[in-house]
N, C-alpha and C. Protein backbone atom coordinates (compact mmCIF):
# COMPACT_ATOMS: atom_id res chain seq x y z
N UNK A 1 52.30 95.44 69.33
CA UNK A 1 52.12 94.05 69.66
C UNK A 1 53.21 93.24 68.97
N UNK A 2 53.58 92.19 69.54
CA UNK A 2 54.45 91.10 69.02
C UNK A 2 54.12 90.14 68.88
N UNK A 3 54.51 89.32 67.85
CA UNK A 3 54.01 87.80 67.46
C UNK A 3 54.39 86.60 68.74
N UNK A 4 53.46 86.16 68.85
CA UNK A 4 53.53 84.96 69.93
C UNK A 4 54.28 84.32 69.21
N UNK A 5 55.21 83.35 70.23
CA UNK A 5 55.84 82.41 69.97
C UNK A 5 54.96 80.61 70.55
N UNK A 6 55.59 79.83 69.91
CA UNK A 6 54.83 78.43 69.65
C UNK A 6 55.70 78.11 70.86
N UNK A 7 56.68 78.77 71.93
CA UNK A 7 57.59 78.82 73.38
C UNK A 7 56.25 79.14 74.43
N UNK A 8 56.09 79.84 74.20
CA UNK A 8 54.53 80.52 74.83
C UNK A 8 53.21 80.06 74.98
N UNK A 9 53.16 79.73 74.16
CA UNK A 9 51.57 78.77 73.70
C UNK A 9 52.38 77.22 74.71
N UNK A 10 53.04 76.46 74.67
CA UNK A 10 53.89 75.71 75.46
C UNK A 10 53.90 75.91 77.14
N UNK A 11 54.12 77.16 77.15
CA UNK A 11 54.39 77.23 78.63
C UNK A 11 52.73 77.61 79.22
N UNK A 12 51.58 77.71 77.89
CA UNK A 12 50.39 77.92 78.88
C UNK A 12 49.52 76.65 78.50
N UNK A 13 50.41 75.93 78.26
CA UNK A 13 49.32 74.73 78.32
C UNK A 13 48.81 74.06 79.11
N UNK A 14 48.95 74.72 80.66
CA UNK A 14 48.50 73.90 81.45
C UNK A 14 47.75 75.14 82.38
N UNK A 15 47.88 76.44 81.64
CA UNK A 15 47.27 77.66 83.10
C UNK A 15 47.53 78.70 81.60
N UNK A 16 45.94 78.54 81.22
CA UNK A 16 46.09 79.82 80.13
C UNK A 16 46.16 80.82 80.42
N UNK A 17 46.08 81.51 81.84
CA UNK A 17 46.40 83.08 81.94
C UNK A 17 47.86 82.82 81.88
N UNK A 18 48.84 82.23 81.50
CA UNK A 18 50.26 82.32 81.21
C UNK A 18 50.44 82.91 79.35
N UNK A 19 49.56 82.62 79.13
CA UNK A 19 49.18 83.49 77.85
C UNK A 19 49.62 85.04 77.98
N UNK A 20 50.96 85.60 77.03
CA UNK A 20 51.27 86.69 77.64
C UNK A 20 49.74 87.90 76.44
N UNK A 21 49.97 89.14 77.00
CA UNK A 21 49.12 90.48 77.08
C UNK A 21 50.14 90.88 75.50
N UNK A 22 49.56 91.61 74.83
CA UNK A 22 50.22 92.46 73.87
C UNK A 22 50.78 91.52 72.92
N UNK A 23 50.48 90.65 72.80
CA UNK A 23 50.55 89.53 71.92
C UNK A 23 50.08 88.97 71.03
N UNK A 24 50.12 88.60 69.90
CA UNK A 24 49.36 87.96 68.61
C UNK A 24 49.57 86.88 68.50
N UNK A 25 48.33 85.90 68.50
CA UNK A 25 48.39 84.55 68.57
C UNK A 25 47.54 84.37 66.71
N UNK A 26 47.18 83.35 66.23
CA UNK A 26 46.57 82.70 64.79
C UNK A 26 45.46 81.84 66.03
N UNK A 27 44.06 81.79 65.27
CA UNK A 27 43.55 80.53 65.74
C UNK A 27 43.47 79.50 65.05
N UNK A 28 44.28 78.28 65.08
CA UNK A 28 44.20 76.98 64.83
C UNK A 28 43.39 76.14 64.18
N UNK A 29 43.36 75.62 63.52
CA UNK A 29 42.36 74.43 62.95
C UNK A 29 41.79 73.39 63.81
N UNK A 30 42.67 73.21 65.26
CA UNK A 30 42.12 72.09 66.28
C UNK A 30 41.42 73.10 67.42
N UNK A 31 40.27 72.57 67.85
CA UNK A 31 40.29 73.26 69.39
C UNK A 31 38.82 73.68 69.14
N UNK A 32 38.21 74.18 69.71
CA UNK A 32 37.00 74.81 69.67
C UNK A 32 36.47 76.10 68.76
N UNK A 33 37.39 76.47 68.07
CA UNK A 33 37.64 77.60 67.51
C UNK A 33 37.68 77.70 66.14
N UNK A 34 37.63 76.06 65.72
CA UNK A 34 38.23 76.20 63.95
C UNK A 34 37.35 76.89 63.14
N UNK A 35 36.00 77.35 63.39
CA UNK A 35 35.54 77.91 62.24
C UNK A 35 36.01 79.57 62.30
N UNK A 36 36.60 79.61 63.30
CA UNK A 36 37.73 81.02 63.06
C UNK A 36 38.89 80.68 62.72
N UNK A 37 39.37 79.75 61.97
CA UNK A 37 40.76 79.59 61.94
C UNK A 37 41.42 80.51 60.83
N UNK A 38 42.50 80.60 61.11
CA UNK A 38 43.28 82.01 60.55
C UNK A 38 43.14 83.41 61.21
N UNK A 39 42.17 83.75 62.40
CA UNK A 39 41.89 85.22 62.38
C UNK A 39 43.18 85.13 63.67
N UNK A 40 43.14 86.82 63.37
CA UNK A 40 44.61 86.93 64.93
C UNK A 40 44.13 87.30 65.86
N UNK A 41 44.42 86.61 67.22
CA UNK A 41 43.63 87.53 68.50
C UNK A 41 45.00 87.86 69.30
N UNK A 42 44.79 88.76 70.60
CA UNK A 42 45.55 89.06 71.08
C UNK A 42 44.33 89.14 72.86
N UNK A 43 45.33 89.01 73.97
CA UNK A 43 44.56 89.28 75.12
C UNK A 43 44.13 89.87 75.62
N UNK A 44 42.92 89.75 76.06
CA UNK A 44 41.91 91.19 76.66
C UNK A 44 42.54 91.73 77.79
N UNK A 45 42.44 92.72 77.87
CA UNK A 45 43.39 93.42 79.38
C UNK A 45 41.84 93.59 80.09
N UNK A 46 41.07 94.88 80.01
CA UNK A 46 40.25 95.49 80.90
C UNK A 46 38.74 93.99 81.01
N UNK A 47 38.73 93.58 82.15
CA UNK A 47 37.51 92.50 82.39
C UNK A 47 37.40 91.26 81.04
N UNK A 48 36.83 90.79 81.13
CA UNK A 48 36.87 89.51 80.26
C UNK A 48 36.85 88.18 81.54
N UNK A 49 37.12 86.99 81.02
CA UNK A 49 37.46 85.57 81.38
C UNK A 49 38.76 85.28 81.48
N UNK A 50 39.31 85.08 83.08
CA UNK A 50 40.76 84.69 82.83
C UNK A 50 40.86 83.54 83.84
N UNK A 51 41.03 82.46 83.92
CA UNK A 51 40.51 80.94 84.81
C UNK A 51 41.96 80.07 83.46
N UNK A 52 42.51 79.02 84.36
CA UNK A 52 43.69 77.99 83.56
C UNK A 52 42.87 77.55 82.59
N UNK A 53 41.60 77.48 82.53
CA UNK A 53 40.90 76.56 81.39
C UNK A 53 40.79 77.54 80.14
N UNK A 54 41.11 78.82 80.32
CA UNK A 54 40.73 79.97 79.56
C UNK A 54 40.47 81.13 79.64
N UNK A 55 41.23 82.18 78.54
CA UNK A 55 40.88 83.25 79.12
C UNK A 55 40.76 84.41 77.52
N UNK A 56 40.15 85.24 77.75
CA UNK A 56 39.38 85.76 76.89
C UNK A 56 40.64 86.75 75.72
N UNK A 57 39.72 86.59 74.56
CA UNK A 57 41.09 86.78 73.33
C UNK A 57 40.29 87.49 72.76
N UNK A 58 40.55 88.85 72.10
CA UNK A 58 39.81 89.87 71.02
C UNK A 58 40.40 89.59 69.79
N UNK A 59 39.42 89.27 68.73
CA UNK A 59 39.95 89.12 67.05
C UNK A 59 39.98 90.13 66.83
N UNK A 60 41.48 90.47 66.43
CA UNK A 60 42.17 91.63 65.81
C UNK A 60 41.24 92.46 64.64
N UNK A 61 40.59 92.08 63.74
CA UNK A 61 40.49 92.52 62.39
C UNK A 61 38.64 92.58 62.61
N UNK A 62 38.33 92.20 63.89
CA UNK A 62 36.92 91.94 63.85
C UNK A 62 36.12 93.36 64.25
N UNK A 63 35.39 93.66 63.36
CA UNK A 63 35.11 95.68 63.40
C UNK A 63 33.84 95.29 65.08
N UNK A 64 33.26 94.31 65.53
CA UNK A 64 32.23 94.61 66.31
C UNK A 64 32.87 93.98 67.81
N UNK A 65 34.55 93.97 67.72
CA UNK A 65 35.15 94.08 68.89
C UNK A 65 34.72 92.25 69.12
N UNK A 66 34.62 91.29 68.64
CA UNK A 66 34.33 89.83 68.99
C UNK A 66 35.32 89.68 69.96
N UNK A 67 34.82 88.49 70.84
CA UNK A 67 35.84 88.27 72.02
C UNK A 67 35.24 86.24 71.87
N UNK A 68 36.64 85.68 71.91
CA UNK A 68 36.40 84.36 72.26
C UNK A 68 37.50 83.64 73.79
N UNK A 69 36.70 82.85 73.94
CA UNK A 69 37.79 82.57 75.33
C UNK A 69 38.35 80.99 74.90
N UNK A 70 40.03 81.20 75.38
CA UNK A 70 40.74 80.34 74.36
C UNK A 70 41.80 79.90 75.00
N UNK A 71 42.07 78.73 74.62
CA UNK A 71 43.27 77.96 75.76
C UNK A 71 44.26 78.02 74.44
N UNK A 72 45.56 77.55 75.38
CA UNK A 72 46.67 77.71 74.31
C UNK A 72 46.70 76.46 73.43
N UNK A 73 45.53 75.29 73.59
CA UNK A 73 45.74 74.62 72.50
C UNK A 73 44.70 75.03 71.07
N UNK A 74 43.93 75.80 71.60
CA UNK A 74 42.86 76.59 70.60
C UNK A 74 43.97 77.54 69.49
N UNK A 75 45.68 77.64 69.60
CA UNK A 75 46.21 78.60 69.33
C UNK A 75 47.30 78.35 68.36
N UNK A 76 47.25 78.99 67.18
CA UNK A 76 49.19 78.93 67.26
C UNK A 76 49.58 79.75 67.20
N UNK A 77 51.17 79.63 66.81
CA UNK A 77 51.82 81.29 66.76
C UNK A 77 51.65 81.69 64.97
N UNK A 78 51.97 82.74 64.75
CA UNK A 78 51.69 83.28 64.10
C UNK A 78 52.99 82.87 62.93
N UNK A 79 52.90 82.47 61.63
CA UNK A 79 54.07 81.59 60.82
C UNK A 79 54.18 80.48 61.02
N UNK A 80 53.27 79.88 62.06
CA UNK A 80 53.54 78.26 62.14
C UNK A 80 53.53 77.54 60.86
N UNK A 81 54.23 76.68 60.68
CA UNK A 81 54.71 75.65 59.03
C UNK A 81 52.99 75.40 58.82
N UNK A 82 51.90 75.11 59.30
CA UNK A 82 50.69 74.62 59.49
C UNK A 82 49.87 75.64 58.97
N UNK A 83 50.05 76.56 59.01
CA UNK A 83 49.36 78.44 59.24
C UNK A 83 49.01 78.27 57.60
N UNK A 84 49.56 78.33 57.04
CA UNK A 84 49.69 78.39 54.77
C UNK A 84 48.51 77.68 54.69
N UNK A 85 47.96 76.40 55.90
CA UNK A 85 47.29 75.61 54.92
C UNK A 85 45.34 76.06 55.54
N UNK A 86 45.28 77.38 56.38
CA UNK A 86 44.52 77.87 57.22
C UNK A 86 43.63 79.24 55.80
N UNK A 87 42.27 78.72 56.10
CA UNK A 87 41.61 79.26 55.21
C UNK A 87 41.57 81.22 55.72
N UNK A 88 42.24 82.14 54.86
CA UNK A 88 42.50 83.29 55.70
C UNK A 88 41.29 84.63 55.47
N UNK A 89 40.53 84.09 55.36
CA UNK A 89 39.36 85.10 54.94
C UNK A 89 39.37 85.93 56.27
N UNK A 90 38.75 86.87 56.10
CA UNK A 90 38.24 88.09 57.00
C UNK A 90 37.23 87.71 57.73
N UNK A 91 36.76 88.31 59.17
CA UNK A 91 35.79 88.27 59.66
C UNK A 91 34.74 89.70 58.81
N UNK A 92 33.32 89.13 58.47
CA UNK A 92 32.56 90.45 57.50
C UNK A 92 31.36 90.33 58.12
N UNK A 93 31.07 90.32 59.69
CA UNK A 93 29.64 90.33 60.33
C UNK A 93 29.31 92.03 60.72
């Protein structure tokens, strides 16, 4: 997998299946998502949610396979200047 770029997250802001596959995104402090902020997801390939409003993201580090469905403003890239100030604990459910 490769780190998403903040180019990417940009070009799906208007049709989140433009969200590329094999990719590592951070979730954000804004968006529906902040009480995951810091974990890494990347895109579901086999079934899931994929619609412009959103489409379904697996947390990397999460052992019971969690899946959230996530627009590219729910997102950043991964090193964003913003990212340092993102609480980075583990998912431990």
């Amino acid at each position: 997998m490769t780190p998403g770029t903040s180019e990417q997250l940009a070009a799906a802001s208007h049709d989140a299946r433009a969200l590329p596959f094999d990719t590592i995104f951070v979730i954000g402090t804004e968006g529906d998502w902040r009480h995951l902020a810091g974990q890494q997801v990347y895109r579901r390939r086999n079934g899931g949610f994929s619609n412009p409003d959103g489409v379904s993201m697996c947390i990397a580090d999460a052992p019971n396979h969690q899946t959230i469905i996530a627009e590219a403003s729910d997102l950043i890239a991964p090193g964003a200047l913003h990212q340092g100030e993102l609480d980075l604990q583990r998912i431990t459910t």
